[in-house]
N, C-alpha and C. Protein backbone atom coordinates (compact mmCIF):
# COMPACT_ATOMS: atom_id res chain seq x y z
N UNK A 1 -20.43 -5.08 18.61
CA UNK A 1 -19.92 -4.02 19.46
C UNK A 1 -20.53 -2.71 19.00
N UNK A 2 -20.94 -1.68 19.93
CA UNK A 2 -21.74 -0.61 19.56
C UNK A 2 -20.73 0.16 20.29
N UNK A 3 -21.25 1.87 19.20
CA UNK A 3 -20.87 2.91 20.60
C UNK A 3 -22.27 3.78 20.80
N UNK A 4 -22.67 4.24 21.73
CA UNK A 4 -24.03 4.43 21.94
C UNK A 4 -23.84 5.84 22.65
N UNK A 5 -24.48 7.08 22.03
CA UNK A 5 -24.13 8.16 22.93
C UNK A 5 -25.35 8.85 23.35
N UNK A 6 -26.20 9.43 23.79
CA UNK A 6 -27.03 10.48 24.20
C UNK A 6 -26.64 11.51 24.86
N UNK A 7 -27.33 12.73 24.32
CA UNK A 7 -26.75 13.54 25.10
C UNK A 7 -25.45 14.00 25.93
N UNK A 8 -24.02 13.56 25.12
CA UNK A 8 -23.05 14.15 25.91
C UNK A 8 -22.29 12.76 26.52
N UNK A 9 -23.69 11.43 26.53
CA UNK A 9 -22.98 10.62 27.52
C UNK A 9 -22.24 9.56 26.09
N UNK A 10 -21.40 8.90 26.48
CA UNK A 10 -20.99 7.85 24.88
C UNK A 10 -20.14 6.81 25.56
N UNK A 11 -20.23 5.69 25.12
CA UNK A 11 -19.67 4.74 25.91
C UNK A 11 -18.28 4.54 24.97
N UNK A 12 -17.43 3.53 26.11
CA UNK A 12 -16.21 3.87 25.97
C UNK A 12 -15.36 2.71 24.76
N UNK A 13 -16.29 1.82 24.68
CA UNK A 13 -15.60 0.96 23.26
C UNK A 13 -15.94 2.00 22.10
N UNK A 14 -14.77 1.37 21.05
CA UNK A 14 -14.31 2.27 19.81
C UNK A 14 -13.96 0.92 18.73
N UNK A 15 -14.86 1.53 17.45
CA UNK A 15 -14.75 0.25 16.62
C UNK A 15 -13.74 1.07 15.70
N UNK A 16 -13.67 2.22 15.12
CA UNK A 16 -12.55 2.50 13.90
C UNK A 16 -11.38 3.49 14.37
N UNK A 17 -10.93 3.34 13.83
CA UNK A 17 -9.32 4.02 14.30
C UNK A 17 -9.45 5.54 14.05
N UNK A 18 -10.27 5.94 13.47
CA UNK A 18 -10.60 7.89 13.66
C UNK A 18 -11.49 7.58 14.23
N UNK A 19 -11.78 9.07 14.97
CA UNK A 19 -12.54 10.06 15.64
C UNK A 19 -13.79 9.83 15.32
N UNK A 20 -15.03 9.27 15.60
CA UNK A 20 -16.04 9.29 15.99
C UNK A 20 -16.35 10.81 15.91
N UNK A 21 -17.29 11.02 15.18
CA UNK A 21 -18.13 12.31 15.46
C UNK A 21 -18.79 12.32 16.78
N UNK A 22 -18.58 13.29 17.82
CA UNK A 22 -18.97 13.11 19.04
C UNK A 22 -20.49 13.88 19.20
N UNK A 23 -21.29 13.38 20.01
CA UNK A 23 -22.76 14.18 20.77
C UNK A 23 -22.21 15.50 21.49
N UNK A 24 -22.57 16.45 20.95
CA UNK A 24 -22.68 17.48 21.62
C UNK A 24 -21.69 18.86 20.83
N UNK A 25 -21.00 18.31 19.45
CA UNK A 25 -20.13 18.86 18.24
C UNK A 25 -21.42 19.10 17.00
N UNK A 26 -20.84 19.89 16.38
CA UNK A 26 -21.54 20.48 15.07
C UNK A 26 -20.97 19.25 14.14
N UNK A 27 -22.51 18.90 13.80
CA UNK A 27 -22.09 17.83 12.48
C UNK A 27 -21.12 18.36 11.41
N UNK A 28 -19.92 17.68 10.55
CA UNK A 28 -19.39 17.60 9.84
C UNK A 28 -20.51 18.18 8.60
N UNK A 29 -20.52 18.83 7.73
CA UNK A 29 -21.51 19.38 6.40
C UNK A 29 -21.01 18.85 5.54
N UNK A 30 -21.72 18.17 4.52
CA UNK A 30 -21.34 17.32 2.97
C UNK A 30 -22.38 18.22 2.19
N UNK A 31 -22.24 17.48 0.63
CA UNK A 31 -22.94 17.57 -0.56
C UNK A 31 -22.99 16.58 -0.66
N UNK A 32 -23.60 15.22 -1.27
CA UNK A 32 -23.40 14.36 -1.98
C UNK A 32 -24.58 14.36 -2.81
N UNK A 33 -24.41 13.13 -4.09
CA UNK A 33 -25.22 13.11 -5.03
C UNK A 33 -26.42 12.13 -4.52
N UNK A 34 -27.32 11.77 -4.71
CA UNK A 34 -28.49 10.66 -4.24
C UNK A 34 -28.73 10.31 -5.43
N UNK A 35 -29.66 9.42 -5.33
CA UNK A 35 -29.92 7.96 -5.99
C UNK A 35 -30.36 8.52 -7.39
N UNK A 36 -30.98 9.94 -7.35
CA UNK A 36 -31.91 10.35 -8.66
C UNK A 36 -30.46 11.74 -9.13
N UNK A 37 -29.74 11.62 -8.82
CA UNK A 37 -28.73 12.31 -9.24
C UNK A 37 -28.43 13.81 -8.76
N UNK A 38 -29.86 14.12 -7.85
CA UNK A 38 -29.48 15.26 -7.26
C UNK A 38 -28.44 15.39 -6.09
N UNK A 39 -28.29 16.84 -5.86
CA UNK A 39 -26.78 16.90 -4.73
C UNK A 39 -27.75 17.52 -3.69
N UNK A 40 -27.30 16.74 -2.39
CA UNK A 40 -28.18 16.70 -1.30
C UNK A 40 -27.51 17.17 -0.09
N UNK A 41 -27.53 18.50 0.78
CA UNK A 41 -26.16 19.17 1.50
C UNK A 41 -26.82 18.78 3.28
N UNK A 42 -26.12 18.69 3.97
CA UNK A 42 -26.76 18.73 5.23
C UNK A 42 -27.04 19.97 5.74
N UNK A 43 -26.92 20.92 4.92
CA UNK A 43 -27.19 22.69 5.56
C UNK A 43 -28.16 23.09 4.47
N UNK A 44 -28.99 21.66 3.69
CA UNK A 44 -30.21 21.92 3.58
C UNK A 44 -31.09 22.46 4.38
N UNK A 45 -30.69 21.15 5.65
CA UNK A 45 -31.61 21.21 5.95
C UNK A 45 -32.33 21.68 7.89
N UNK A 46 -30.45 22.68 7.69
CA UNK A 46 -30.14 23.59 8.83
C UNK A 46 -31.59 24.74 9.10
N UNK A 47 -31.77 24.66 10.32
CA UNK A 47 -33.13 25.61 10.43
C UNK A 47 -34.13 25.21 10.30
N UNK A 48 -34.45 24.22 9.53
CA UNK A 48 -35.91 23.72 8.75
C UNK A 48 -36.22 22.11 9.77
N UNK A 49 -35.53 21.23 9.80
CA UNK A 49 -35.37 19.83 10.36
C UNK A 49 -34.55 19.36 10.94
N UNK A 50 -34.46 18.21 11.65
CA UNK A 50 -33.84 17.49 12.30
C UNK A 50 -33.57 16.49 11.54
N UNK A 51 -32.02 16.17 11.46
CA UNK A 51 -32.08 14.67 10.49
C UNK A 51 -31.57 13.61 10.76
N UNK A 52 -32.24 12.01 10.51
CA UNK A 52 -31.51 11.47 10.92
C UNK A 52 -30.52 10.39 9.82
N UNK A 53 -29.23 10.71 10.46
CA UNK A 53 -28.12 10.76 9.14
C UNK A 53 -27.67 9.43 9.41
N UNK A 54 -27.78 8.19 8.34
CA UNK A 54 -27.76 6.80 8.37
C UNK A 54 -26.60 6.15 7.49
N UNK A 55 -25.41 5.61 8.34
CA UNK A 55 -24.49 4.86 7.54
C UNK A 55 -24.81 3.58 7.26
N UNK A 56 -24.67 3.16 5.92
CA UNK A 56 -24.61 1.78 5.63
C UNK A 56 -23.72 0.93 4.71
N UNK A 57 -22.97 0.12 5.14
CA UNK A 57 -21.81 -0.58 4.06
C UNK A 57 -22.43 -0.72 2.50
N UNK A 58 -23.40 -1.63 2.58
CA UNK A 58 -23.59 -1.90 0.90
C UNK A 58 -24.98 -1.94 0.72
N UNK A 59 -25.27 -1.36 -0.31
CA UNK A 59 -26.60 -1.66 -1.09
C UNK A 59 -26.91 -3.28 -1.52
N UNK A 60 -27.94 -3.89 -1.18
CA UNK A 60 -28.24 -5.33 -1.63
C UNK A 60 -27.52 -6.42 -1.12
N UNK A 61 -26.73 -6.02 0.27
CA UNK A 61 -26.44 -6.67 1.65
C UNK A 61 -27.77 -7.29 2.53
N UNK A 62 -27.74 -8.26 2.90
CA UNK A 62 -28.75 -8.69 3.60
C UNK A 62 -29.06 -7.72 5.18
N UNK A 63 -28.60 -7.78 5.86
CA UNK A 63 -28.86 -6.64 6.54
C UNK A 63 -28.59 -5.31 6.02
N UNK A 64 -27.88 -4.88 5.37
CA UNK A 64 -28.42 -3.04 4.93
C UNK A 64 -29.35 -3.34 4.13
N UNK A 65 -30.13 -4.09 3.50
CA UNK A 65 -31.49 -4.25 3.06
C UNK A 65 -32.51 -4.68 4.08
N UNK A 66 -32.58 -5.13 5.33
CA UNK A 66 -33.64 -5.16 6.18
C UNK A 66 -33.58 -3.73 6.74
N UNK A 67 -32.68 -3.13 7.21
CA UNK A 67 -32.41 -2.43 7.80
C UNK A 67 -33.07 -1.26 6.97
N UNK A 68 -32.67 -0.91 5.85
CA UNK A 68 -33.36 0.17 4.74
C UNK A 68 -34.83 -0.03 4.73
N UNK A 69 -35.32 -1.51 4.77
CA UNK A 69 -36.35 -1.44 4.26
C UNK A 69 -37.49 -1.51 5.60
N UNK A 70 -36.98 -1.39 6.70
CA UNK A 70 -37.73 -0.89 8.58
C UNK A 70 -38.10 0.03 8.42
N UNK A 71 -36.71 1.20 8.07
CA UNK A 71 -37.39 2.76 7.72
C UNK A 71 -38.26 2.76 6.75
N UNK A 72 -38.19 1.75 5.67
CA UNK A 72 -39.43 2.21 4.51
C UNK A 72 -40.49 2.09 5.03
N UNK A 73 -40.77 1.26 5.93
CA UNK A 73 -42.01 0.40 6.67
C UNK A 73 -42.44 1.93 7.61
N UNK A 74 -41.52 2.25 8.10
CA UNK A 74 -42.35 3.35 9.39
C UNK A 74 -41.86 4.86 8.94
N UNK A 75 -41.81 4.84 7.25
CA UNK A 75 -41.11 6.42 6.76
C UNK A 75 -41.71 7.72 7.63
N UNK A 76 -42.95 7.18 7.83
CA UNK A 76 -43.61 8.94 8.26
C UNK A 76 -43.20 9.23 10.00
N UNK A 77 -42.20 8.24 10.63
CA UNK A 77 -41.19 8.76 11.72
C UNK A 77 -40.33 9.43 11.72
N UNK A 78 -39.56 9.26 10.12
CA UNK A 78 -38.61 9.64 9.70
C UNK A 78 -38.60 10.09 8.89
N UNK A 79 -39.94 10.55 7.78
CA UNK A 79 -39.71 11.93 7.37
C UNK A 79 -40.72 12.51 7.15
N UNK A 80 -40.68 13.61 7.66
CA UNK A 80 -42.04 14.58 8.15
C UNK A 80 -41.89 16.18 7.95
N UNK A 81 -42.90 17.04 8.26
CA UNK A 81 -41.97 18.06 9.08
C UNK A 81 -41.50 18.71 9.34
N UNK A 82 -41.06 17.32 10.64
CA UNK A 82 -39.82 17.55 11.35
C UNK A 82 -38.63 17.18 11.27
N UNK A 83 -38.28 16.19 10.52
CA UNK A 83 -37.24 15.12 10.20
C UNK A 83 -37.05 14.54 9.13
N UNK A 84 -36.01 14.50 8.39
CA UNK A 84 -35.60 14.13 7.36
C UNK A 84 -34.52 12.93 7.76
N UNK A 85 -34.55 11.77 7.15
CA UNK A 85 -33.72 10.46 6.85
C UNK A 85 -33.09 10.78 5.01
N UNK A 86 -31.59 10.40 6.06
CA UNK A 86 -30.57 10.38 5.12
C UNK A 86 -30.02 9.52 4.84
N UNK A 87 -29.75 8.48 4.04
CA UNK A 87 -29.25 7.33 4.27
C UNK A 87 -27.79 7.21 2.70
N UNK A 88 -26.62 6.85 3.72
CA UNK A 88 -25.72 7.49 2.71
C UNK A 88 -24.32 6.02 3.17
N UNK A 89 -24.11 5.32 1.22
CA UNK A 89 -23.22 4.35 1.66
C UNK A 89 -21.91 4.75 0.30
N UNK A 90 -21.56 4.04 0.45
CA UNK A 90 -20.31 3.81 -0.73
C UNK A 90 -20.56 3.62 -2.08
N UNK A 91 -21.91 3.00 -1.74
CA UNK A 91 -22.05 2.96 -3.53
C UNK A 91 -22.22 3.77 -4.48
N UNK A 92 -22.30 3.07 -5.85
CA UNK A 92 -22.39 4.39 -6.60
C UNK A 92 -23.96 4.97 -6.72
N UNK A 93 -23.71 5.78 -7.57
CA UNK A 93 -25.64 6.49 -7.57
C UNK A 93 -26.30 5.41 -8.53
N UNK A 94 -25.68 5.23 -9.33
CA UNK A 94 -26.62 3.85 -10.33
C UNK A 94 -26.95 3.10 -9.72
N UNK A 95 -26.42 2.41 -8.61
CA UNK A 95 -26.33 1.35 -7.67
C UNK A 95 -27.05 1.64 -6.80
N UNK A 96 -27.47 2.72 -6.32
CA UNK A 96 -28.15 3.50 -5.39
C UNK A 96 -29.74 3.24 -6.24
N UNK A 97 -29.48 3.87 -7.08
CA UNK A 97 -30.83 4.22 -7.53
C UNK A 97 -31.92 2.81 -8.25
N UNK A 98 -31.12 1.74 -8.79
CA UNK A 98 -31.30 0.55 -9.22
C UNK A 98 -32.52 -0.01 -7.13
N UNK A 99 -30.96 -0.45 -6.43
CA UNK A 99 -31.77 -0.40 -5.07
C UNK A 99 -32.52 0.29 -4.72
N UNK A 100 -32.88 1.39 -5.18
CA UNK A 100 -34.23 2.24 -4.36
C UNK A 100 -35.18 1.40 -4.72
N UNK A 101 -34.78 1.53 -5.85
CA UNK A 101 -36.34 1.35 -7.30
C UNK A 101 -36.92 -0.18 -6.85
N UNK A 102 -35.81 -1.43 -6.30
CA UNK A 102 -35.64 -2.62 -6.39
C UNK A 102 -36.97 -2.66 -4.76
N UNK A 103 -36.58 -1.76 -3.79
CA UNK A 103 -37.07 -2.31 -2.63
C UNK A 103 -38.49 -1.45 -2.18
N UNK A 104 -37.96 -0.20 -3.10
CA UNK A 104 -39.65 1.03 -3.08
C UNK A 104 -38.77 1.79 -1.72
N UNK A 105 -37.88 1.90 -1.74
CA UNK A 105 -37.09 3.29 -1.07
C UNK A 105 -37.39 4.50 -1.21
N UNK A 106 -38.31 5.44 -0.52
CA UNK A 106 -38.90 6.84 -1.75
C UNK A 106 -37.85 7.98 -0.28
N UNK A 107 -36.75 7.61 0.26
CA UNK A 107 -36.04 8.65 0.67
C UNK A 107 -34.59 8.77 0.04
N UNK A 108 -34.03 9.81 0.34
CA UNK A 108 -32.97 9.78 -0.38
C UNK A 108 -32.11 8.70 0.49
N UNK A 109 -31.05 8.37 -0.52
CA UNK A 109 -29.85 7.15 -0.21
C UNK A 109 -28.44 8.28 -1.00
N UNK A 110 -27.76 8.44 -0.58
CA UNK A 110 -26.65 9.30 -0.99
C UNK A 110 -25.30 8.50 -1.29
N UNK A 111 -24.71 8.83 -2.46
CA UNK A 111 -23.64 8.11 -2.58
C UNK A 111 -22.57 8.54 -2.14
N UNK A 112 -21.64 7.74 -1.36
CA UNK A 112 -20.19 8.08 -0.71
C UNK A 112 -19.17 8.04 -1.21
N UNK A 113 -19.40 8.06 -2.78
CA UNK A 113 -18.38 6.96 -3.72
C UNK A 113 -17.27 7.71 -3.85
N UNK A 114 -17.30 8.89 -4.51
CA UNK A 114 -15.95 9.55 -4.93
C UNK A 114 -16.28 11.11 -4.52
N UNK A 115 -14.95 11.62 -3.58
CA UNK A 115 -13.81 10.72 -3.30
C UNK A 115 -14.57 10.00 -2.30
N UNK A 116 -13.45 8.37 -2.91
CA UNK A 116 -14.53 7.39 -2.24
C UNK A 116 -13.97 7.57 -0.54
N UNK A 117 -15.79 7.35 0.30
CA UNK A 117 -15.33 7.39 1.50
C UNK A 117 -15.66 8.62 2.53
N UNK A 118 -15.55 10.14 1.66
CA UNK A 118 -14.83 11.55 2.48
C UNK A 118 -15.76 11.89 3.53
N UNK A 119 -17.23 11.70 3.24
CA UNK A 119 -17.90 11.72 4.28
C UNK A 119 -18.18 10.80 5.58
N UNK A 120 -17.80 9.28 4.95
CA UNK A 120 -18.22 8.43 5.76
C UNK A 120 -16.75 8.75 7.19
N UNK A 121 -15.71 9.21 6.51
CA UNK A 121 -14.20 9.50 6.94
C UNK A 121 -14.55 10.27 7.72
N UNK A 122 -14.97 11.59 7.76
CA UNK A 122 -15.32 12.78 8.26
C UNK A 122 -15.99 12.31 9.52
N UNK A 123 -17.40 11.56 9.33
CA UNK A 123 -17.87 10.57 10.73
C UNK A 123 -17.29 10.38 11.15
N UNK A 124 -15.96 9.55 11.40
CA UNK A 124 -15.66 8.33 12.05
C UNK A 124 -15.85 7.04 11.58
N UNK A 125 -16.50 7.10 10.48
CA UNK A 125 -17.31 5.31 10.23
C UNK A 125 -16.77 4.57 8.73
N UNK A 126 -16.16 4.86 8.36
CA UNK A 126 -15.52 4.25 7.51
C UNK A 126 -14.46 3.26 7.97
N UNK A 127 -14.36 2.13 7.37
CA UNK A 127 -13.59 1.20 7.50
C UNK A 127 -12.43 0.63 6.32
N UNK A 128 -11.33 1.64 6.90
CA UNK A 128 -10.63 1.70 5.80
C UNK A 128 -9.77 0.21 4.81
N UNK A 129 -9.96 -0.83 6.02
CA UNK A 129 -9.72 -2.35 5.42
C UNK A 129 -10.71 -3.10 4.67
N UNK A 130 -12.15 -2.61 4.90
CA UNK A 130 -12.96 -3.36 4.01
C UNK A 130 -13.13 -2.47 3.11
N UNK A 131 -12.82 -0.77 3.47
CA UNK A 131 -13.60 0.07 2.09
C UNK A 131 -14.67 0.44 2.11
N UNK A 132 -15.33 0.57 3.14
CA UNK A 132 -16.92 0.99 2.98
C UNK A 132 -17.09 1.46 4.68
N UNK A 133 -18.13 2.01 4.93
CA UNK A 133 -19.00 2.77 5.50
C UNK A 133 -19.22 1.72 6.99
N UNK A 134 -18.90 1.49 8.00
CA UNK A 134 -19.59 0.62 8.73
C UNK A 134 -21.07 1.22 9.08
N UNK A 135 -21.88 0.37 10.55
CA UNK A 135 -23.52 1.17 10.58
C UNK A 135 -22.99 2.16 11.43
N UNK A 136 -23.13 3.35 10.98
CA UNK A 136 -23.48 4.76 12.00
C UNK A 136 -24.41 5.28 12.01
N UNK A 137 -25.01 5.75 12.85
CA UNK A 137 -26.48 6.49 12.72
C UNK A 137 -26.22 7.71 13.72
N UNK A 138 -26.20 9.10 13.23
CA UNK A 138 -26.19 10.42 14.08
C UNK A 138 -27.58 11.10 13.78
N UNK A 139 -28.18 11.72 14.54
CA UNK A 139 -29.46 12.58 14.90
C UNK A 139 -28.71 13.57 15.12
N UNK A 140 -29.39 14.65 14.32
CA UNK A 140 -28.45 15.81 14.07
C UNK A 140 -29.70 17.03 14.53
N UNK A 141 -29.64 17.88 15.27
CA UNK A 141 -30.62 18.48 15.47
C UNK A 141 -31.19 20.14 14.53
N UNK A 142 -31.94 20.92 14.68
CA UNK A 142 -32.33 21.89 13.07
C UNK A 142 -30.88 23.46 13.35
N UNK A 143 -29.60 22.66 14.52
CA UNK A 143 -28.99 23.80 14.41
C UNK A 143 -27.46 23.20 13.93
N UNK A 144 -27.52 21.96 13.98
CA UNK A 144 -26.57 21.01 12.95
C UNK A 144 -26.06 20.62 13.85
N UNK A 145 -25.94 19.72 15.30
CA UNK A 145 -25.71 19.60 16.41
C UNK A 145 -25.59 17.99 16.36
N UNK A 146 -24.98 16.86 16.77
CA UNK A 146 -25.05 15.86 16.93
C UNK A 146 -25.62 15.38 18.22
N UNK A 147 -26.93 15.38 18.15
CA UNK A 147 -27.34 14.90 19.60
C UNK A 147 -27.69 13.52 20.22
N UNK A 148 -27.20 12.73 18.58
CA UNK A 148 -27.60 11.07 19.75
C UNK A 148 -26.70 10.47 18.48
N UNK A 149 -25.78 9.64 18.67
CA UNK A 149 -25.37 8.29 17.59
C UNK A 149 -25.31 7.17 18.00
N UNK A 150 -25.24 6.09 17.36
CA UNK A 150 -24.84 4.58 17.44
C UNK A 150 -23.59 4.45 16.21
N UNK A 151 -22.91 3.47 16.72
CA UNK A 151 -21.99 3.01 15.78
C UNK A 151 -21.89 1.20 16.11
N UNK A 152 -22.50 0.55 14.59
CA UNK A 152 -21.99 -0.79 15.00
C UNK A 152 -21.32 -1.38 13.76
N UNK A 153 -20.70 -2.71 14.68
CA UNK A 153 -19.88 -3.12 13.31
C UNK A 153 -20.75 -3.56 12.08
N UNK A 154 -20.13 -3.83 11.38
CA UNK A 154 -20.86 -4.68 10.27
C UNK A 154 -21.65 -5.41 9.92
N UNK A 155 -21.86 -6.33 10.28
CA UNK A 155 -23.06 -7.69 10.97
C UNK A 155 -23.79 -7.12 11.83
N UNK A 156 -23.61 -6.46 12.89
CA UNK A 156 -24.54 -6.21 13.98
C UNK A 156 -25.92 -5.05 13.26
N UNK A 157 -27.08 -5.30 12.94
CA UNK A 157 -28.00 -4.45 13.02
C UNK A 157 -28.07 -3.13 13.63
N UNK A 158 -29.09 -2.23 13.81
CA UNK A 158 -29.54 -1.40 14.47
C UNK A 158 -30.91 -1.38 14.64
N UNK A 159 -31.33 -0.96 16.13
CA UNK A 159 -32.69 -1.21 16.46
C UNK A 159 -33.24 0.11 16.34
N UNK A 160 -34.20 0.34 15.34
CA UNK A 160 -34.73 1.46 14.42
C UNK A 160 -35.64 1.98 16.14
N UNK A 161 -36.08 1.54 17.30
CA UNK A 161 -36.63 2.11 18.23
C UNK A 161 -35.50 3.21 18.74
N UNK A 162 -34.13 2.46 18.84
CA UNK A 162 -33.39 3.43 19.47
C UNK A 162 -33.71 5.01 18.50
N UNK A 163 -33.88 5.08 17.69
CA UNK A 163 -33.69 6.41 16.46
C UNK A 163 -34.88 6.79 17.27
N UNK A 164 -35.85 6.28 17.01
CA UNK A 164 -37.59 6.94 17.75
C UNK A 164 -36.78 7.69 19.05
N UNK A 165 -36.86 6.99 19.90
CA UNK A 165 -36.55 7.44 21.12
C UNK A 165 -35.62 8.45 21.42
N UNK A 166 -34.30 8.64 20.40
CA UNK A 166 -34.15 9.84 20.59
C UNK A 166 -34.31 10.74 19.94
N UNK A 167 -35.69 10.86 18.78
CA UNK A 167 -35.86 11.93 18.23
C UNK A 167 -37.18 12.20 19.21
N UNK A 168 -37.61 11.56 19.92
CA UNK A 168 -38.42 12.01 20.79
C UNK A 168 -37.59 13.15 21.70
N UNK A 169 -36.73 13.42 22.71
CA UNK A 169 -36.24 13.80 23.31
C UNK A 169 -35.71 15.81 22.16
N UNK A 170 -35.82 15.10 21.17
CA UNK A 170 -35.82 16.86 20.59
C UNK A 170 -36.77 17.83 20.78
């Protein structure tokens, strides 16, 4: 089950019991720490890029490891520029950073750990019965704008074209 929005439009199934960050709202702003221990803010990277901001349940999951490792395959779509990939789960930064090193990840991966959750919460995409992050993916535009997301459950993938296609449209 997905929720799929562009531009304003978002379809009407709902996988978690909060609020969905909606298309067409000012992204929610974090700090978190990444994999090499630095603190990484989304009003980095206000003015300068477009980013695209990537939920994922677990590090060394069979799909959040194909899935991580698509973007490694086509990084210079996703970070350039113009665009920065953010990719931010529950785990911790050791855990983070072990998996970078493990798959050749050279973007940041941000940890959600403590307080565990606050950002993934802030989305919409946290799943407060399993504890972790379900897949969200928001395209955030260089004035901090949410202009395209997906949300799927757990098992279900994401098709790394949909991200192309709407960072084309920026």
């Amino acid at each position: 089950m997905a929720i799929d929005a562009i531009e304003g439009t978002a379809a009407t199934e709902a996988t978690q019991a909060t609020q969905v960050v909606q298309v067409g709202t000012k992204a929610p702003d974090f700090a978190l720490k990444d994999n090499h221990g630095r603190t990484v803010s989304l009003a980095d990277f206000r003015g300068e890029k477009n980013v695209v901001l990537l939920f994922y349940p677990f590090a060394f999951t069979g799909v959040c490891t194909g899935e991580l490792c698509a973007l490694r395959d086509e990084l210079p779509t996703f970070v350039n520029d113009d665009t920065q990939l953010l990719a931010v789960s529950n785990d911790s930064i050791h855990t983070l950073r072990v998996f970078a090193e493990q798959e050749s990840l050279e973007y940041p991966l941000l940890s959600d750990f403590w307080p565990h959750g606050e950002v993934s919460r802030a989305y919409g995409v946290f799943d407060e019965e399993k504890g972790c992050a379900v897949r969200g993916t928001f395209i955030i535009d260089k004035e901090g704008v949410v202009r395209w997301s997906v949300v799927n459950d757990l098992p279900d993938a994401r098709d790394l074209n949909d991200y192309v296609k709407a960072l084309d449209t920026l």
